[in-house]
PDB file of N, CA and C in Angstrom:
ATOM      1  N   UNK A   1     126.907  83.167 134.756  1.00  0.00           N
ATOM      2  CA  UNK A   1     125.657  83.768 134.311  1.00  0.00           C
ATOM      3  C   UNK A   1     125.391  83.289 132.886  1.00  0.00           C
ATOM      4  N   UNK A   2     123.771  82.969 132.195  1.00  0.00           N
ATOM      5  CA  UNK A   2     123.820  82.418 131.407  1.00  0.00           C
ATOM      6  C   UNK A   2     123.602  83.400 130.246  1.00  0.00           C
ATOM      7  N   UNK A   3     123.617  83.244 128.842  1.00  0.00           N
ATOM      8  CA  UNK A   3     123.150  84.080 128.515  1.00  0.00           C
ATOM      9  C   UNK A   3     122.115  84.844 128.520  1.00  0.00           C
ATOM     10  N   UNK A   4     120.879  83.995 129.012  1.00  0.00           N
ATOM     11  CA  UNK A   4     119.173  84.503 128.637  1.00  0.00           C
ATOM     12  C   UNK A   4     119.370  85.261 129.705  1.00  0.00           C
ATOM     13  N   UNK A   5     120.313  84.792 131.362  1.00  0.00           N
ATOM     14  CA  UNK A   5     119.916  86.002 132.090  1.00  0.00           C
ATOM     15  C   UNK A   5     121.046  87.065 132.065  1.00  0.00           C
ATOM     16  N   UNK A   6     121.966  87.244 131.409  1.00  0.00           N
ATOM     17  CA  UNK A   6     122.788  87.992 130.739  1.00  0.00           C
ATOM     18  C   UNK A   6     122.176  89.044 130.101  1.00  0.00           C
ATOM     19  N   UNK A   7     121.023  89.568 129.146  1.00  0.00           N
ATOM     20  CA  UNK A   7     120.099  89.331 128.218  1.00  0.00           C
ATOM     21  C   UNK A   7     119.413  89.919 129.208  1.00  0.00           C
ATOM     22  N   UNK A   8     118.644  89.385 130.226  1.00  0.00           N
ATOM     23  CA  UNK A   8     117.278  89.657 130.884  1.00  0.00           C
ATOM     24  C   UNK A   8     118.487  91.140 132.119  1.00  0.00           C
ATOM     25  N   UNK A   9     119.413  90.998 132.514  1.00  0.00           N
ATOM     26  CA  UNK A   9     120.016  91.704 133.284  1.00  0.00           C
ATOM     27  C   UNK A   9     120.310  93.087 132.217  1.00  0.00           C
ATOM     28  N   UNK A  10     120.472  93.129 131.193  1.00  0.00           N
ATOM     29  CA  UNK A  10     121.052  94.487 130.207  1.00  0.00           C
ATOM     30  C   UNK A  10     119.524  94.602 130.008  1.00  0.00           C
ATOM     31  N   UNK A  11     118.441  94.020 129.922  1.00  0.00           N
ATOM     32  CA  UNK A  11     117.257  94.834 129.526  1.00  0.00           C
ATOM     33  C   UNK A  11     116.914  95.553 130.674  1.00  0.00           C
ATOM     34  N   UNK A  12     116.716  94.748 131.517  1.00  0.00           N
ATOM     35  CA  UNK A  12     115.895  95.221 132.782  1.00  0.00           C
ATOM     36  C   UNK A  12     117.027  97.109 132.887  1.00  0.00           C
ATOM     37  N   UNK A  13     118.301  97.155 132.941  1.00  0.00           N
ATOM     38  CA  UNK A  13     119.605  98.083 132.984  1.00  0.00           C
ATOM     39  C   UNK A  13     118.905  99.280 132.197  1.00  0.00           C
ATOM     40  N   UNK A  14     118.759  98.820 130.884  1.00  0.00           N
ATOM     41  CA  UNK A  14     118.216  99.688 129.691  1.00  0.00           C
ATOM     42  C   UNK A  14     116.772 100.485 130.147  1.00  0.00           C
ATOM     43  N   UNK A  15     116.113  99.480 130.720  1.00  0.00           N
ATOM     44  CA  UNK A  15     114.907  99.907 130.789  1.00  0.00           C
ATOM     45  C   UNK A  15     114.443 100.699 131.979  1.00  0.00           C
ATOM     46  N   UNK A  16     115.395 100.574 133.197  1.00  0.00           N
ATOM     47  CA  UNK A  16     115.369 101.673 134.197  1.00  0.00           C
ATOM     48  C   UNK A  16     115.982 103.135 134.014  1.00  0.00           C
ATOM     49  N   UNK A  17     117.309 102.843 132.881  1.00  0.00           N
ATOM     50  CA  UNK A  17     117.500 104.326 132.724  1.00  0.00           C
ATOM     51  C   UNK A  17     117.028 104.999 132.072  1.00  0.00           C
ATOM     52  N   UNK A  18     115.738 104.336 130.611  1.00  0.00           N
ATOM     53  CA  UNK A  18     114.971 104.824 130.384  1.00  0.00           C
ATOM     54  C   UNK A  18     113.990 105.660 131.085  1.00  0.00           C
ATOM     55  N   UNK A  19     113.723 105.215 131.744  1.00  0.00           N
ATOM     56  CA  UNK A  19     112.449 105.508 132.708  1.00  0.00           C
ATOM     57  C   UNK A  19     113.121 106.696 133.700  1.00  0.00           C
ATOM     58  N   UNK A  20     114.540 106.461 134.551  1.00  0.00           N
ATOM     59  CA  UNK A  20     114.915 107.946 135.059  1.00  0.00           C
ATOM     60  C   UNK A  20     114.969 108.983 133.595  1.00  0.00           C
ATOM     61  N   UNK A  21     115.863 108.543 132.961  1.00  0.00           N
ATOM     62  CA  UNK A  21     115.460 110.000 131.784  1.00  0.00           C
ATOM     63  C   UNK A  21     114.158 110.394 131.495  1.00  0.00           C
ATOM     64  N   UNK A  22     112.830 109.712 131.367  1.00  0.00           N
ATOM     65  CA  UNK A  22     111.769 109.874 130.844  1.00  0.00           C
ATOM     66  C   UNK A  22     111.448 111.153 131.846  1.00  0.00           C
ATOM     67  N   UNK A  23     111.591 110.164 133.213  1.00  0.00           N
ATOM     68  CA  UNK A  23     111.269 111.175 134.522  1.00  0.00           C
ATOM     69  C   UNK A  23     112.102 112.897 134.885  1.00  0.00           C
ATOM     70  N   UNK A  24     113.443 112.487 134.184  1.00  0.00           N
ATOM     71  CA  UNK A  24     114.191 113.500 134.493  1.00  0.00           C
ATOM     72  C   UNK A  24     113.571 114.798 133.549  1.00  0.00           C
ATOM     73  N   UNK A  25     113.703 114.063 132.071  1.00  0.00           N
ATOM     74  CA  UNK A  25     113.043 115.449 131.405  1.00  0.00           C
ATOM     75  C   UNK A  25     111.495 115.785 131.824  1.00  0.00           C
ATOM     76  N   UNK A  26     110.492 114.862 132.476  1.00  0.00           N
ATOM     77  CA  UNK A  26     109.488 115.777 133.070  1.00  0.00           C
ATOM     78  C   UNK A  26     109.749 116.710 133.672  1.00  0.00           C
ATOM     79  N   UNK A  27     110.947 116.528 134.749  1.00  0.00           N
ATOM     80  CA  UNK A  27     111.102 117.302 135.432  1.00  0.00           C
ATOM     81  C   UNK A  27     111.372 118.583 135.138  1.00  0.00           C
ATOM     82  N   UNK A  28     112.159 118.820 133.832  1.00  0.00           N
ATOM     83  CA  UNK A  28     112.880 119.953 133.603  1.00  0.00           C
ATOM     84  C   UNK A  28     111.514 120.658 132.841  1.00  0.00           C
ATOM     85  N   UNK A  29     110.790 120.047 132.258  1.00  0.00           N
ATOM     86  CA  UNK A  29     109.882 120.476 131.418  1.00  0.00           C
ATOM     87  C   UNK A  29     108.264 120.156 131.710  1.00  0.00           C
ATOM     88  N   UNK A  30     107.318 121.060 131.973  1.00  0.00           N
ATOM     89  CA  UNK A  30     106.143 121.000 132.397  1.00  0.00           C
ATOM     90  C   UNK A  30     105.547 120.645 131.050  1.00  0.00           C
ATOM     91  N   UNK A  31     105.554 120.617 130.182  1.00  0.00           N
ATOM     92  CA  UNK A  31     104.856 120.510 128.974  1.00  0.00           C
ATOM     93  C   UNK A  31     104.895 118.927 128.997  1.00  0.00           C
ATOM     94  N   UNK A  32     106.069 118.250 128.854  1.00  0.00           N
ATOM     95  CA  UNK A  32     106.045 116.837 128.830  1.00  0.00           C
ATOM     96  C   UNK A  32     105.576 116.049 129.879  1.00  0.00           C
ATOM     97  N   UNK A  33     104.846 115.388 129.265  1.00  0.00           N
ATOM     98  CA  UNK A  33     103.950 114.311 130.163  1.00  0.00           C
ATOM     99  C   UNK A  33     104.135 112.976 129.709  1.00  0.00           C
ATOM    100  N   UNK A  34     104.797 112.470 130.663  1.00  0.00           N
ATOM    101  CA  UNK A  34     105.028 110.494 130.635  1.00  0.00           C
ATOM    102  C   UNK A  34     103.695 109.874 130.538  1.00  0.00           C
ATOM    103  N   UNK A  35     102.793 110.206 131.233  1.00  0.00           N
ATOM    104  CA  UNK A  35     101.429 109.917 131.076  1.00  0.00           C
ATOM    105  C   UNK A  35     100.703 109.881 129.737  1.00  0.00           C
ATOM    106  N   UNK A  36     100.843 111.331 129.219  1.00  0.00           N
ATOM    107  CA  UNK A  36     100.211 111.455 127.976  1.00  0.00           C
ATOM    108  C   UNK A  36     101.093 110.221 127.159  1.00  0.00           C
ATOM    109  N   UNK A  37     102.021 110.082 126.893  1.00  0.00           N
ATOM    110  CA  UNK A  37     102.545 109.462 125.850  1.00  0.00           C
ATOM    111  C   UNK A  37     102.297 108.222 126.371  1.00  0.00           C
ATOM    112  N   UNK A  38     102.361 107.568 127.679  1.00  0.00           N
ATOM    113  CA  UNK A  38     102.205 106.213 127.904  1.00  0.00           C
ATOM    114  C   UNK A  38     100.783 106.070 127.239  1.00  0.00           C
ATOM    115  N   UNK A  39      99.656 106.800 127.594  1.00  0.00           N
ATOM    116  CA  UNK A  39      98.510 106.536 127.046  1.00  0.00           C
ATOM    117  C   UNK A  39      98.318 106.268 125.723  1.00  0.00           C
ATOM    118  N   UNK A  40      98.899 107.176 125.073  1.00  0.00           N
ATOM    119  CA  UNK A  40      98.885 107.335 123.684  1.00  0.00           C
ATOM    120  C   UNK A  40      99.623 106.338 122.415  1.00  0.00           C
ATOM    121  N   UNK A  41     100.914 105.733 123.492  1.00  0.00           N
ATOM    122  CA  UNK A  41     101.775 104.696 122.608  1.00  0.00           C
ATOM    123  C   UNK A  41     101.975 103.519 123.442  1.00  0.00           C
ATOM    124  N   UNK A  42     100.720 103.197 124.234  1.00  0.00           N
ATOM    125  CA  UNK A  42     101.029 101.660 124.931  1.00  0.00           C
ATOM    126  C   UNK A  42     101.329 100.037 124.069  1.00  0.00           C
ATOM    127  N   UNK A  43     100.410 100.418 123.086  1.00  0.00           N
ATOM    128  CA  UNK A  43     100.136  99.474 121.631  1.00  0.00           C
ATOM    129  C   UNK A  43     101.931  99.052 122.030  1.00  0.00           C
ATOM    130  N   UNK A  44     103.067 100.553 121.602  1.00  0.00           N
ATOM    131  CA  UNK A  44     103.960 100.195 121.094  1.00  0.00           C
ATOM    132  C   UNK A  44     104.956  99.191 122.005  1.00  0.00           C
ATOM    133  N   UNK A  45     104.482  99.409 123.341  1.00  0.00           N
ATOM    134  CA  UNK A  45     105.050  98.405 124.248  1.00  0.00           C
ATOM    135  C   UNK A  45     104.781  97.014 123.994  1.00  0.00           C
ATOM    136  N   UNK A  46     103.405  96.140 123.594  1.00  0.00           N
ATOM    137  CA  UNK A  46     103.385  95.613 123.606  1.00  0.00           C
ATOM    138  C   UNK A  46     104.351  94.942 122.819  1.00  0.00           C
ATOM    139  N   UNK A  47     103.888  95.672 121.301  1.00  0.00           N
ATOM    140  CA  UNK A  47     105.144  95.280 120.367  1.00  0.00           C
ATOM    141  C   UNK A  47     106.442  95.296 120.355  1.00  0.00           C
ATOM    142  N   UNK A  48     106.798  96.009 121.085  1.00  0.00           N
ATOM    143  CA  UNK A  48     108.518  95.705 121.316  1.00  0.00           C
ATOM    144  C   UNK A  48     108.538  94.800 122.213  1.00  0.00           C
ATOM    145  N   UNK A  49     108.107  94.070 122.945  1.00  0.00           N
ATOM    146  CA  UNK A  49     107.817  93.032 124.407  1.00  0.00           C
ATOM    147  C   UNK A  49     107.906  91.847 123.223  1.00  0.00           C
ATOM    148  N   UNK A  50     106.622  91.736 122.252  1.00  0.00           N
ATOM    149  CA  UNK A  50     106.799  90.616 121.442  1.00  0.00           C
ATOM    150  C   UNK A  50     107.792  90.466 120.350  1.00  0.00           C
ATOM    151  N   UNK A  51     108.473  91.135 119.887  1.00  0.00           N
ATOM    152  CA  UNK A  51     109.510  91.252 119.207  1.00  0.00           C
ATOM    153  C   UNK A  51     110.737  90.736 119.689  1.00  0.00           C
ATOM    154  N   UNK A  52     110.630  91.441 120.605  1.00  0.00           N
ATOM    155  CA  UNK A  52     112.053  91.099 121.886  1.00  0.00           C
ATOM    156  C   UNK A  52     111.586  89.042 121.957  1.00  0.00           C
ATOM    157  N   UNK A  53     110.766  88.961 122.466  1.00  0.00           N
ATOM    158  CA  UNK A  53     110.349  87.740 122.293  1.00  0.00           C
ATOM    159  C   UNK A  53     110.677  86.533 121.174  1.00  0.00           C
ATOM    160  N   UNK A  54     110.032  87.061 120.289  1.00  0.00           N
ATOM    161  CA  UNK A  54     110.053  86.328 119.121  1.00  0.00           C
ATOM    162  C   UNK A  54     112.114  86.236 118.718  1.00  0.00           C
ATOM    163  N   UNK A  55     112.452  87.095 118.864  1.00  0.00           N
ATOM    164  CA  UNK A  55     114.603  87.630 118.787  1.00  0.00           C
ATOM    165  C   UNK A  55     114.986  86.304 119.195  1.00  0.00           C
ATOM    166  N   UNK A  56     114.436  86.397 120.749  1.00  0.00           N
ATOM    167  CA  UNK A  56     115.335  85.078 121.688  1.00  0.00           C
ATOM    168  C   UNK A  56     115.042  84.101 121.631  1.00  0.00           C
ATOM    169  N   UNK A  57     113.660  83.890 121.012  1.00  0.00           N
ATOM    170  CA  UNK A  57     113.007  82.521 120.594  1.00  0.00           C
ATOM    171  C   UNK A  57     114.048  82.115 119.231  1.00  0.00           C
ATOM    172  N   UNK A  58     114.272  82.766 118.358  1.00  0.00           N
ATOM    173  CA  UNK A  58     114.967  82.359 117.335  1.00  0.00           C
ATOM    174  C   UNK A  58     116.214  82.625 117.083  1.00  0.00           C
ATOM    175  N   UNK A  59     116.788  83.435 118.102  1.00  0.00           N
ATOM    176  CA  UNK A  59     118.701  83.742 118.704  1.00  0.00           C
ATOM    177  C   UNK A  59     119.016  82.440 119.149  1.00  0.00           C
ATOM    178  N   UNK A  60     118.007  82.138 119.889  1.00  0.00           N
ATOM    179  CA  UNK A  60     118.549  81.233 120.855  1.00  0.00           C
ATOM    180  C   UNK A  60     119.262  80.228 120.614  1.00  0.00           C
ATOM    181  N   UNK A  61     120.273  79.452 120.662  1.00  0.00           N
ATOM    182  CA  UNK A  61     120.999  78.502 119.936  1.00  0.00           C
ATOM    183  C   UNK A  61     120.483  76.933 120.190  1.00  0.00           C
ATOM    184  N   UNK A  62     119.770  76.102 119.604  1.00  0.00           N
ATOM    185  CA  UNK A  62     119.060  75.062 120.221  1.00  0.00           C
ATOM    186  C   UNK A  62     120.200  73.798 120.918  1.00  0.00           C
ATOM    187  N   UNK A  63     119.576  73.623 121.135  1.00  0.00           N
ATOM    188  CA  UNK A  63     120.303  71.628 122.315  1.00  0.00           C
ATOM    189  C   UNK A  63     121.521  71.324 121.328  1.00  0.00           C
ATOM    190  N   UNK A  64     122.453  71.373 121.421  1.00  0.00           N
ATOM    191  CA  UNK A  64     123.582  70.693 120.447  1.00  0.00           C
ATOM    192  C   UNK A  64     123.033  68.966 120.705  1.00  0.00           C
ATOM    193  N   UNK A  65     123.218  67.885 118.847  1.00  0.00           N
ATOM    194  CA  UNK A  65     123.129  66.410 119.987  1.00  0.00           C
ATOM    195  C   UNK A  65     124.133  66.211 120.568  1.00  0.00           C
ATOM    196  N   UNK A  66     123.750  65.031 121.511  1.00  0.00           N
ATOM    197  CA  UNK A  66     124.588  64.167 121.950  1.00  0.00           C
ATOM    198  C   UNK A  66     125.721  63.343 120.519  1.00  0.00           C
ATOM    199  N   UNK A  67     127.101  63.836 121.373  1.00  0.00           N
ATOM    200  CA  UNK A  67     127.781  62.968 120.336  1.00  0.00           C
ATOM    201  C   UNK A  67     127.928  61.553 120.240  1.00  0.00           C
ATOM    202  N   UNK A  68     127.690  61.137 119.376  1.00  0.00           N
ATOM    203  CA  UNK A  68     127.819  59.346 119.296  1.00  0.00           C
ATOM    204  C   UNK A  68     128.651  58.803 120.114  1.00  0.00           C
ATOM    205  N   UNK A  69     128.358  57.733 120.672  1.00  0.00           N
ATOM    206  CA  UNK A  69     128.966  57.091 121.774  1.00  0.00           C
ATOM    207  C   UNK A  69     129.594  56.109 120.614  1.00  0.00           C
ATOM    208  N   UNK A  70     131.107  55.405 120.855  1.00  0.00           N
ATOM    209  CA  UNK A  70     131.410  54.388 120.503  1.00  0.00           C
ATOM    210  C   UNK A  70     130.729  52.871 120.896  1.00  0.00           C
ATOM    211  N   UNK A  71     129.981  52.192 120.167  1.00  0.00           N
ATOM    212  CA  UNK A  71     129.968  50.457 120.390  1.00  0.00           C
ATOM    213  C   UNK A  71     130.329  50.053 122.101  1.00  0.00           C
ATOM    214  N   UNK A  72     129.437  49.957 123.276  1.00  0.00           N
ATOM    215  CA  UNK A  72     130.525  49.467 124.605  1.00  0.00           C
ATOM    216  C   UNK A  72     130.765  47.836 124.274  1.00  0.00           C
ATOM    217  N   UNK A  73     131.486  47.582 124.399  1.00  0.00           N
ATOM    218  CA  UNK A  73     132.232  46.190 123.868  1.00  0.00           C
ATOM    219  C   UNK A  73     132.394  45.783 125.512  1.00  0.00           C
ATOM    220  N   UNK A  74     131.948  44.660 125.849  1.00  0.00           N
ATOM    221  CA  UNK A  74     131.746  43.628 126.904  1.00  0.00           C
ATOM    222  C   UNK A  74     132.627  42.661 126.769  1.00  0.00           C
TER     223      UNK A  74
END
């Protein structure tokens, strides 16, 4: 497994048990609404989406070169 989907497997992890807790405390509590707040703080998704973005764009470790080949002598 590589890293990026190493990476893409712990978010996606993170981001479902978010979402059962979000759901779980609706449950316990009529006052809280996933709705209301999705409405209200969608902005902030975007921004953590591009952030997260911009991380792995510049985590990312680029192309090592190619190491010099010796002279092939014929």
């Amino acid at each position: 497994m590589t890293a990026h989907a190493r990476s893409g497997a712990l978010t996606a992890g993170l981001i479902l048990i978010a979402i059962g807790v979000i759901f779980l405390i609706e449950s316990f509590h009529e006052s809280f609404s996933v709705w209301h707040l999705f409405v209200r703080y969608w902005p902030l998704i975007l921004i953590i989406i591009g952030v997260s973005r911009l991380y792995r764009y510049f985590a990312w470790p680029g192309v090592p070169p190619a190491p010099e080949q010796p002279p092939h002598k014929e």
